[in-house]
N, C-alpha and C. Protein backbone atom coordinates (compact mmCIF):
# COMPACT_ATOMS: atom_id res chain seq x y z
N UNK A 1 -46.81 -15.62 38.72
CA UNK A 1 -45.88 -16.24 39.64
C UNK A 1 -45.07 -15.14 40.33
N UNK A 2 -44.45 -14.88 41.82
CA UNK A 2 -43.88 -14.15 42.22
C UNK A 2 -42.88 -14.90 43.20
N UNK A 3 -41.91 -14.69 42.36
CA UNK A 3 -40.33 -15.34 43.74
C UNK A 3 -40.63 -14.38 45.16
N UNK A 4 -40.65 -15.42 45.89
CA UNK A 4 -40.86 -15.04 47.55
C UNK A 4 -39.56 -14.67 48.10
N UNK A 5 -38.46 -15.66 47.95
CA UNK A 5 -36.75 -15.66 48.34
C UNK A 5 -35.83 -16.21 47.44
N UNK A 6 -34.80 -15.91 47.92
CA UNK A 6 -34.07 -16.95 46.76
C UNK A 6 -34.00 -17.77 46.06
N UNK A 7 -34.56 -19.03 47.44
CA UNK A 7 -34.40 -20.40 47.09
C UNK A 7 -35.61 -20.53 45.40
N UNK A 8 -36.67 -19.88 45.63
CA UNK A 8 -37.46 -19.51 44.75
C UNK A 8 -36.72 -19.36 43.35
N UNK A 9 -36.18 -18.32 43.93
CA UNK A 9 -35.57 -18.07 42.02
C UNK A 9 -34.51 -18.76 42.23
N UNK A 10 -33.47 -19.80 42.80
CA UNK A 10 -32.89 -20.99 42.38
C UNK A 10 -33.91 -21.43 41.78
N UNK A 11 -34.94 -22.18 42.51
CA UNK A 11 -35.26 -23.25 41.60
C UNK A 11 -36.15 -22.60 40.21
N UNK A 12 -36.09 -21.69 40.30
CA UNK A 12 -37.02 -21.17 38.99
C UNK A 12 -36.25 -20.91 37.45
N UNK A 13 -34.81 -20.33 38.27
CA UNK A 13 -33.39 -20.40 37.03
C UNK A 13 -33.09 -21.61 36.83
N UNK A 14 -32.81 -22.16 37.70
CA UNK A 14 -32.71 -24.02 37.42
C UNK A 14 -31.26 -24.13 36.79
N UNK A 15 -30.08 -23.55 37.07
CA UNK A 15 -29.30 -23.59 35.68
C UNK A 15 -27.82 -24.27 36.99
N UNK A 16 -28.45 -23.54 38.21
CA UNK A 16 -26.59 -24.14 39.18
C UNK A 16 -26.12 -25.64 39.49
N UNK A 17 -27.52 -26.28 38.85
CA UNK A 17 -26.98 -27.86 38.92
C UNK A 17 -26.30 -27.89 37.40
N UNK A 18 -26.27 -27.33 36.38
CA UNK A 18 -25.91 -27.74 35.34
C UNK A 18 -24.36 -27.20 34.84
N UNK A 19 -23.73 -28.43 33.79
CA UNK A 19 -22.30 -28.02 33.62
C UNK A 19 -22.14 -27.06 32.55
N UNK A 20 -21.53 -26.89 32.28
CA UNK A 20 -20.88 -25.31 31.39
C UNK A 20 -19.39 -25.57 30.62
N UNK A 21 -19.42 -25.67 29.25
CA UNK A 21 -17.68 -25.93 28.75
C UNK A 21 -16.88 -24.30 28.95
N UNK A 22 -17.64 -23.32 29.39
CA UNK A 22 -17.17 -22.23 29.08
C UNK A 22 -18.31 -21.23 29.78
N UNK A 23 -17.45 -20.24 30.29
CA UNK A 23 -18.15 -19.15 30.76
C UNK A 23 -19.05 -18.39 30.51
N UNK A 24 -18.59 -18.35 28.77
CA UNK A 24 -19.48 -17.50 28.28
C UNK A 24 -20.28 -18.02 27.92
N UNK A 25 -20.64 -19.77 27.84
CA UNK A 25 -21.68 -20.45 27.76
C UNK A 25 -22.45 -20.43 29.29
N UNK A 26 -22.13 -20.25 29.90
CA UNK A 26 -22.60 -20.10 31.64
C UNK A 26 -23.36 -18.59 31.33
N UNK A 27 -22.65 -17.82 30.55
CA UNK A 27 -23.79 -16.11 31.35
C UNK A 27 -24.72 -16.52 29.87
N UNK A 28 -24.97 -16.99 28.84
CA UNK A 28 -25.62 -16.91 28.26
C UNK A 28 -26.72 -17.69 28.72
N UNK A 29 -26.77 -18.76 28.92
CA UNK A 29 -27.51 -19.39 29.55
C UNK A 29 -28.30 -18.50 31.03
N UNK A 30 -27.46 -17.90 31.31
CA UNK A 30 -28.15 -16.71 32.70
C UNK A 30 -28.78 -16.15 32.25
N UNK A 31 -28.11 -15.29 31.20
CA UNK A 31 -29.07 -14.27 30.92
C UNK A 31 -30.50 -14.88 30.01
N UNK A 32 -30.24 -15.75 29.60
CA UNK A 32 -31.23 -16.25 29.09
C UNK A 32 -32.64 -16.94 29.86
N UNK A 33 -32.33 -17.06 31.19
CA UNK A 33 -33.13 -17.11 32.28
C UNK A 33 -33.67 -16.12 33.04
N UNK A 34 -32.55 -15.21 33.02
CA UNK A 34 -32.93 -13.75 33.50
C UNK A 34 -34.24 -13.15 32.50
N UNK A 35 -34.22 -13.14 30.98
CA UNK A 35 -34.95 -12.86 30.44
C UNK A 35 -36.29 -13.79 30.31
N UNK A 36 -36.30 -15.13 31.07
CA UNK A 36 -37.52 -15.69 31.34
C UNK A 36 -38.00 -15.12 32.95
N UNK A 37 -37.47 -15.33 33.47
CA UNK A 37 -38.07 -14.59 35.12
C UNK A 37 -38.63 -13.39 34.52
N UNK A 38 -38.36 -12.43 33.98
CA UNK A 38 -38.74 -10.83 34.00
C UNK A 38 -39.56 -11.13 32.95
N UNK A 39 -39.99 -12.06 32.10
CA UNK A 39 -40.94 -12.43 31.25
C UNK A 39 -42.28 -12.90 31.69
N UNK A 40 -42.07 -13.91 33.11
CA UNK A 40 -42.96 -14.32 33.71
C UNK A 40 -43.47 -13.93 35.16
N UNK A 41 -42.86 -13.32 35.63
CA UNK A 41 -42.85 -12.81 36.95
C UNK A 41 -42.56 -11.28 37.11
N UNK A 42 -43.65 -11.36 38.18
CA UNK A 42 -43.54 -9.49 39.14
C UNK A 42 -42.28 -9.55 39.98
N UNK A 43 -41.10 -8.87 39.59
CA UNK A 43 -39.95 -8.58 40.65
C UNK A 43 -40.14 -7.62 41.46
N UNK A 44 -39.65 -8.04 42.97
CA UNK A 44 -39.48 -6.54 43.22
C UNK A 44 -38.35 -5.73 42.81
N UNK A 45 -38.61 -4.21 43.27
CA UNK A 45 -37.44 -3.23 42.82
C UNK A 45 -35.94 -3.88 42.97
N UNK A 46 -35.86 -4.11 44.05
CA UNK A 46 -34.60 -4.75 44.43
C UNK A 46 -33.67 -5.63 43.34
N UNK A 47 -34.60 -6.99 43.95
CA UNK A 47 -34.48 -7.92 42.76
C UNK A 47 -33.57 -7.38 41.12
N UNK A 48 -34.56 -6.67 40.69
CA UNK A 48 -34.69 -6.13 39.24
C UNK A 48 -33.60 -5.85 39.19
N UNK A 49 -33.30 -4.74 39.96
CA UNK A 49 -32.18 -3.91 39.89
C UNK A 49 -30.47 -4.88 40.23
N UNK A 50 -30.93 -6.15 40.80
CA UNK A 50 -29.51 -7.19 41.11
C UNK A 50 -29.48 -7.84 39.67
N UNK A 51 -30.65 -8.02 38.88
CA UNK A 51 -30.58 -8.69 37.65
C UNK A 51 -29.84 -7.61 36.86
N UNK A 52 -30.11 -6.41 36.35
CA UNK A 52 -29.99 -5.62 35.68
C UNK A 52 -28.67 -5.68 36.04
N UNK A 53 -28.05 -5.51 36.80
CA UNK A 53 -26.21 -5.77 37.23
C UNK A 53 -25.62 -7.24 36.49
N UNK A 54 -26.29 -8.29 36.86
CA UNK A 54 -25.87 -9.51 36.26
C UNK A 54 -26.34 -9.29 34.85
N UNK A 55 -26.82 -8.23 33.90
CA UNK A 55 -27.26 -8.68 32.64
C UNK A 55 -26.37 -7.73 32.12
N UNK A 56 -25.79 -6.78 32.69
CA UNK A 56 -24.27 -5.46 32.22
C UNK A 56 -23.48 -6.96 32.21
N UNK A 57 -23.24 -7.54 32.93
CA UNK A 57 -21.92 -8.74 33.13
C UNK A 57 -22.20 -9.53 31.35
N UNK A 58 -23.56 -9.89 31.34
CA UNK A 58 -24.17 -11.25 30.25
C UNK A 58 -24.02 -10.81 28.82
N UNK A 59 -24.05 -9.12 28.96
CA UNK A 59 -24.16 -7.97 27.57
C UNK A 59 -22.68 -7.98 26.65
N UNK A 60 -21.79 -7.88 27.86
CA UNK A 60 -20.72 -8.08 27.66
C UNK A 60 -19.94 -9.02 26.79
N UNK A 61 -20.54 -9.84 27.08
CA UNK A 61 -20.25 -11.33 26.12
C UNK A 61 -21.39 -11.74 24.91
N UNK A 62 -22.39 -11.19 25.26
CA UNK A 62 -24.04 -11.91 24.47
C UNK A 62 -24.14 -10.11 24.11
N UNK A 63 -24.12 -9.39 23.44
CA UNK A 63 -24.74 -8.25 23.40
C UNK A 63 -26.07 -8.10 23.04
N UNK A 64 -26.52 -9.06 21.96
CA UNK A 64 -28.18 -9.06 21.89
C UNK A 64 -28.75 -9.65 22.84
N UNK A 65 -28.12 -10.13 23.62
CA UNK A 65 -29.11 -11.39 24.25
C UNK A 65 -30.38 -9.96 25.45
């Protein structure tokens, strides 16, 4: 599978329709998607490198994740 644009990896994270009691329940849940995209899919450089920024943010709170 390869995300073409955004809208792509919206619907592939699937997570911005859903509610959250807490933030740090919000990046875990990210990063926990982040680590399915890069599980299942060719990123480009770009890409990678915007995840890898949002997963310093997810580490922060989740350190194993």
């Amino acid at each position: 599978m390869t995300l073409e644009s955004p809208d792509d990896l919206n619907r592939f994270v699937g997570i911005q329709g859903a509610a959250f009691t807490t933030g740090s329940e919000w990046l875990g849940a990210l990063g926990t998607a982040i680590k399915g995209i890069r599980n299942e899919c060719r990123l480009p450089p770009a890409l990678d490198t915007k995840l890898d920024q949002i997963m310093t943010e997810v580490r922060r709170v989740w350190p194993r994740l």
